[in-house]
Every structure is written in C-alpha cells, then in structure tokens.
N, C-alpha and C. Protein backbone atom coordinates (compact mmCIF):
# COMPACT_ATOMS: atom_id res chain seq x y z
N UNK A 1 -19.34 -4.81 -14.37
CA UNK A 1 -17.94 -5.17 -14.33
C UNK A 1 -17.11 -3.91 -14.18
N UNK A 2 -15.82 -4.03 -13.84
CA UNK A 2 -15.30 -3.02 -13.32
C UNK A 2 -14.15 -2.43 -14.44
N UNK A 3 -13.84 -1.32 -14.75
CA UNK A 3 -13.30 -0.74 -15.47
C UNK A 3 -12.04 -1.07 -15.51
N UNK A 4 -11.19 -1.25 -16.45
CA UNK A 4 -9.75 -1.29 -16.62
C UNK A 4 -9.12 -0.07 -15.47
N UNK A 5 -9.46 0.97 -15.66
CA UNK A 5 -8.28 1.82 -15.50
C UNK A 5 -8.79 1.80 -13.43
N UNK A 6 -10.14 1.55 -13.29
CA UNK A 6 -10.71 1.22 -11.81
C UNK A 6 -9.78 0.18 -11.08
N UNK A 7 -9.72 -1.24 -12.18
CA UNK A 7 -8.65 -2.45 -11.72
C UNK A 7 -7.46 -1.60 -11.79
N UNK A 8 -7.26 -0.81 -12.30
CA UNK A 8 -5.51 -0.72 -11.72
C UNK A 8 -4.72 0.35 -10.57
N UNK A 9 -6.18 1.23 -10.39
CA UNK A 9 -6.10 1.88 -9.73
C UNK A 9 -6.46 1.28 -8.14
N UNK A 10 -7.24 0.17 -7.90
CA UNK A 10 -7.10 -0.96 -6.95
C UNK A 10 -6.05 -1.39 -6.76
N UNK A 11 -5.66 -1.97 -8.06
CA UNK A 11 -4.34 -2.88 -8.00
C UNK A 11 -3.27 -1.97 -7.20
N UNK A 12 -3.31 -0.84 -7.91
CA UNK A 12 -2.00 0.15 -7.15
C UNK A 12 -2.16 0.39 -5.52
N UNK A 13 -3.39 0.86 -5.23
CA UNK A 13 -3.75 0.62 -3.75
C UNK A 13 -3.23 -0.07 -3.21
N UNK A 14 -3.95 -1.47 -3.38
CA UNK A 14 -3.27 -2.65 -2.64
C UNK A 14 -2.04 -2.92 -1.93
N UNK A 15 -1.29 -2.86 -3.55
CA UNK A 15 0.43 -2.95 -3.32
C UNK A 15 1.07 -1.96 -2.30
N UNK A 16 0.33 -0.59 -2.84
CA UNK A 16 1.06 0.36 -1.85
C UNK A 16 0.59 0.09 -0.50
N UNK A 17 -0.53 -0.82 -0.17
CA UNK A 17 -0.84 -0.74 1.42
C UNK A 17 -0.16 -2.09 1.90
N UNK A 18 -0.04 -2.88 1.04
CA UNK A 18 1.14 -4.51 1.44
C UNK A 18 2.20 -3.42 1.47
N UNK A 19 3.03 -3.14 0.92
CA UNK A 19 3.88 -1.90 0.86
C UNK A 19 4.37 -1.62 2.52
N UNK A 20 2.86 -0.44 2.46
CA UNK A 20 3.37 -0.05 3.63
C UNK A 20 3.25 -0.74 4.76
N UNK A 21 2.84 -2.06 4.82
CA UNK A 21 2.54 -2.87 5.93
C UNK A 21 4.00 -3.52 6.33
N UNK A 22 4.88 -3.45 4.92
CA UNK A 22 5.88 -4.04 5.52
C UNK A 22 7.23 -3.15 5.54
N UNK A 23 7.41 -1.81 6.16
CA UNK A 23 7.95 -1.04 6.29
C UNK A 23 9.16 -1.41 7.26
N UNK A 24 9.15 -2.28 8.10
CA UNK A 24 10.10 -2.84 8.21
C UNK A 24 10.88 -3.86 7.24
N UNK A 25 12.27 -4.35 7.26
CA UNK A 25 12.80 -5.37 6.53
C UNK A 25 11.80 -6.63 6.45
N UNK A 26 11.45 -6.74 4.82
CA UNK A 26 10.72 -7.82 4.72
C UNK A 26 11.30 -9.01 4.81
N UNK A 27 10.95 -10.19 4.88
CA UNK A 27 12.08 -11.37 4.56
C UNK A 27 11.73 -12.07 3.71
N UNK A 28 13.15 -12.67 3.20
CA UNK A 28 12.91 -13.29 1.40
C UNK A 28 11.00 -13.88 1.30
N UNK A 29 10.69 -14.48 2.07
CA UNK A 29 9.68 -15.32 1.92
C UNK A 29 8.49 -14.27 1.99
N UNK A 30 8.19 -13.07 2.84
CA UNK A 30 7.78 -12.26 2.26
C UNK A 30 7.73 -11.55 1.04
N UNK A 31 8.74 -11.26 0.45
CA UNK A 31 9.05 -10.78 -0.93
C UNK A 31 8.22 -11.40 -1.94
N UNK A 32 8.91 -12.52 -1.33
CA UNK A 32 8.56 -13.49 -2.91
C UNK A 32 7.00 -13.49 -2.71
N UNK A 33 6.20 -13.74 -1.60
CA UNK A 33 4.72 -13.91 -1.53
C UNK A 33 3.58 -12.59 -2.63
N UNK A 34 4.60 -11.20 -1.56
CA UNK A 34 4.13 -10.61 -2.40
C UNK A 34 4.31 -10.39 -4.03
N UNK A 35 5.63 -10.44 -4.24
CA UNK A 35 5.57 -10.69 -5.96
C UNK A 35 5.05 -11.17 -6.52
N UNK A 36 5.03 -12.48 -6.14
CA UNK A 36 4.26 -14.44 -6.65
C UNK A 36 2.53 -13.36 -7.04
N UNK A 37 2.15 -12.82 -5.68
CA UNK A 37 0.86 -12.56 -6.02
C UNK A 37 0.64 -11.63 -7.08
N UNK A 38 1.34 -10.60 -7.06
CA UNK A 38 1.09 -9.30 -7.91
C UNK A 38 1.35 -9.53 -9.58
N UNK A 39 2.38 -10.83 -9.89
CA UNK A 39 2.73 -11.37 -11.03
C UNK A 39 1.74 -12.46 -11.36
N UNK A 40 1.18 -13.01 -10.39
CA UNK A 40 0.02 -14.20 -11.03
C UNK A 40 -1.02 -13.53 -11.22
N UNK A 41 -1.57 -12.37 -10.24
CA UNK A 41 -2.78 -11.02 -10.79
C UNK A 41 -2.75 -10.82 -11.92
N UNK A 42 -1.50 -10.24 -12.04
CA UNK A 42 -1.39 -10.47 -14.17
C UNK A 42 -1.45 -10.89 -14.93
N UNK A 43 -0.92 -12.31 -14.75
CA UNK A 43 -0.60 -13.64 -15.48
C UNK A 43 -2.35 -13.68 -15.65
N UNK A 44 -2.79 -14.00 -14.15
CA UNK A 44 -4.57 -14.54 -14.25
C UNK A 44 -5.28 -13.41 -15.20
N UNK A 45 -5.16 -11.70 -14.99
CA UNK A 45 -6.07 -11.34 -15.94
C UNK A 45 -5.62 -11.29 -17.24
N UNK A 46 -4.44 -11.28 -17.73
CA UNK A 46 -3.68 -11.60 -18.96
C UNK A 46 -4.74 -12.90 -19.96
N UNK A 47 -4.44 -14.07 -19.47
CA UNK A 47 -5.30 -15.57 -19.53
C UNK A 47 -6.42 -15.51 -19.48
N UNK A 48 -7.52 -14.87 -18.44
CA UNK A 48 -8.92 -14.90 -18.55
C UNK A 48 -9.46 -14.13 -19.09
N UNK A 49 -9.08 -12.79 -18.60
CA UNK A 49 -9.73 -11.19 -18.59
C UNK A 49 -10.94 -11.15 -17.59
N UNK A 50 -10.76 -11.81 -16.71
CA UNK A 50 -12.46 -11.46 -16.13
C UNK A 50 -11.26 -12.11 -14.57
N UNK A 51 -12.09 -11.26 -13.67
CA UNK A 51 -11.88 -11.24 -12.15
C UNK A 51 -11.58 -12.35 -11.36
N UNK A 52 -12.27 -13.69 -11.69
CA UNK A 52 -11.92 -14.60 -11.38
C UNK A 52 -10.57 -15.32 -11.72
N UNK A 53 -9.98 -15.39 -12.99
CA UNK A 53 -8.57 -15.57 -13.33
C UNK A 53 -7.77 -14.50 -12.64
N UNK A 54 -7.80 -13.28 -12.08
CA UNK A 54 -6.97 -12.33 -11.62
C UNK A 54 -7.19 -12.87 -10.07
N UNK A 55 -8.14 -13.67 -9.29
CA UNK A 55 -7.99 -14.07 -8.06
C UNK A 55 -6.94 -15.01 -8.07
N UNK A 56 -7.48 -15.70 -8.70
CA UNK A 56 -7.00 -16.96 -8.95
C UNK A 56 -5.59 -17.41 -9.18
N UNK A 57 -5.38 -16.14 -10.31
CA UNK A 57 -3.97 -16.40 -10.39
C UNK A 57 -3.19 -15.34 -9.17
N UNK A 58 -3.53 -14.46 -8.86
CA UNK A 58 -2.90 -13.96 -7.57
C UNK A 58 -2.62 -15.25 -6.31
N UNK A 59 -3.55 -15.91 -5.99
CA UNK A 59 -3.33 -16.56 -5.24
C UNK A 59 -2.48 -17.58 -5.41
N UNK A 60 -2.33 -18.48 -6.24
CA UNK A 60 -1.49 -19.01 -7.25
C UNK A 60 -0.38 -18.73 -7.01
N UNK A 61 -0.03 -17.44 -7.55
CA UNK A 61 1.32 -16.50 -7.64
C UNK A 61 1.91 -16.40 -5.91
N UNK A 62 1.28 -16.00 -5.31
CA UNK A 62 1.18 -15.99 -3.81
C UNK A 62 1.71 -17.65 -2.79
N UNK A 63 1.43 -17.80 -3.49
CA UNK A 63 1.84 -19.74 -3.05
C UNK A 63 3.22 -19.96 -3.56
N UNK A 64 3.39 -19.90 -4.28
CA UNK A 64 4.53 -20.36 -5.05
C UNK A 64 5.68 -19.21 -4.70
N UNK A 65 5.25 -18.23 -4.70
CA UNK A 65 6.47 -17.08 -4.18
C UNK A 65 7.06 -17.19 -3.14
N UNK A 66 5.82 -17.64 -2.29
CA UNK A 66 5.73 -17.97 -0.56
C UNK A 66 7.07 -18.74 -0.41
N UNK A 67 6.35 -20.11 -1.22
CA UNK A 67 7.39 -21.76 -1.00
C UNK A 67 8.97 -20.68 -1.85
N UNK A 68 8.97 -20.31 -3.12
CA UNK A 68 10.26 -19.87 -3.06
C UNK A 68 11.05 -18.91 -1.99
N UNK A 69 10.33 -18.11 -1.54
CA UNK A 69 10.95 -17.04 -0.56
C UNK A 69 11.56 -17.95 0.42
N UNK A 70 10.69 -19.13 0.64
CA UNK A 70 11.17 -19.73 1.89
C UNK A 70 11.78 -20.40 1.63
N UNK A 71 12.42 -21.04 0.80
CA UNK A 71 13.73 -21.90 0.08
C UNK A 71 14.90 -21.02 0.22
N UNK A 72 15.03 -19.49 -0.13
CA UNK A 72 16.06 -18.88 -0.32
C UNK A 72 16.49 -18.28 0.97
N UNK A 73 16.15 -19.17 1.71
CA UNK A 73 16.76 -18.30 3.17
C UNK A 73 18.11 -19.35 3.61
C-alpha cells in the first residue's frame, strides 16, 4: 500500500497537471468538475482510508461538480 505522504505527493501532481492542462480560461463546468473531484478524493479517503474510497469518491465528486458547473452558466 502506498504511503501517506507518496498519496499526496500524487495527489499534488495530478492537480498541478489538470492545472496546467487548463491554462486557458476554464469554464464554470470545468471548475466545478475539477473541484467535485479533488473534494470527493478527500471526502472518499477521509470515509474509507484505503484507495478504493479515494477513487470512488473522486469520481463521485467529479460528477456532481460537472452537473453543477453546468447549471451555473
């Protein structure tokens, strides 16, 4: 299993490469996708502690950010 400080040093990766992928103006529904995900990552390993609740709830988070981003336009 993978180390705490390994998961966050992934985690930080990630974001910074969604990040830089969207270096142009994101739009609301982008935003929110990525938030939704990066806040349900938490939420899920918060709740489980094991990798599968941190998919899980990323994706989760990712859905729901999505549908809000795309409401607020």
């Amino acid at each position: 299993m993978l180390s705490r400080s390994l998961k966050t040093n992934l985690c930080t990766a990630a974001i910074a490469t969604v990040l830089t992928g969207c270096s142009s103006n994101p739009t609301k529904q982008e935003i929110g996708t990525v938030t939704g995900a990066v806040l349900g990552g938490v939420v899920g390993t918060a709740l489980t502690g094991n990798t599968a609740g941190t998919v899980l709830g990323a994706g989760a988070g990712a859905y729901v950010g999505n549908r809000l981003g795309k409401d607020l336009k």
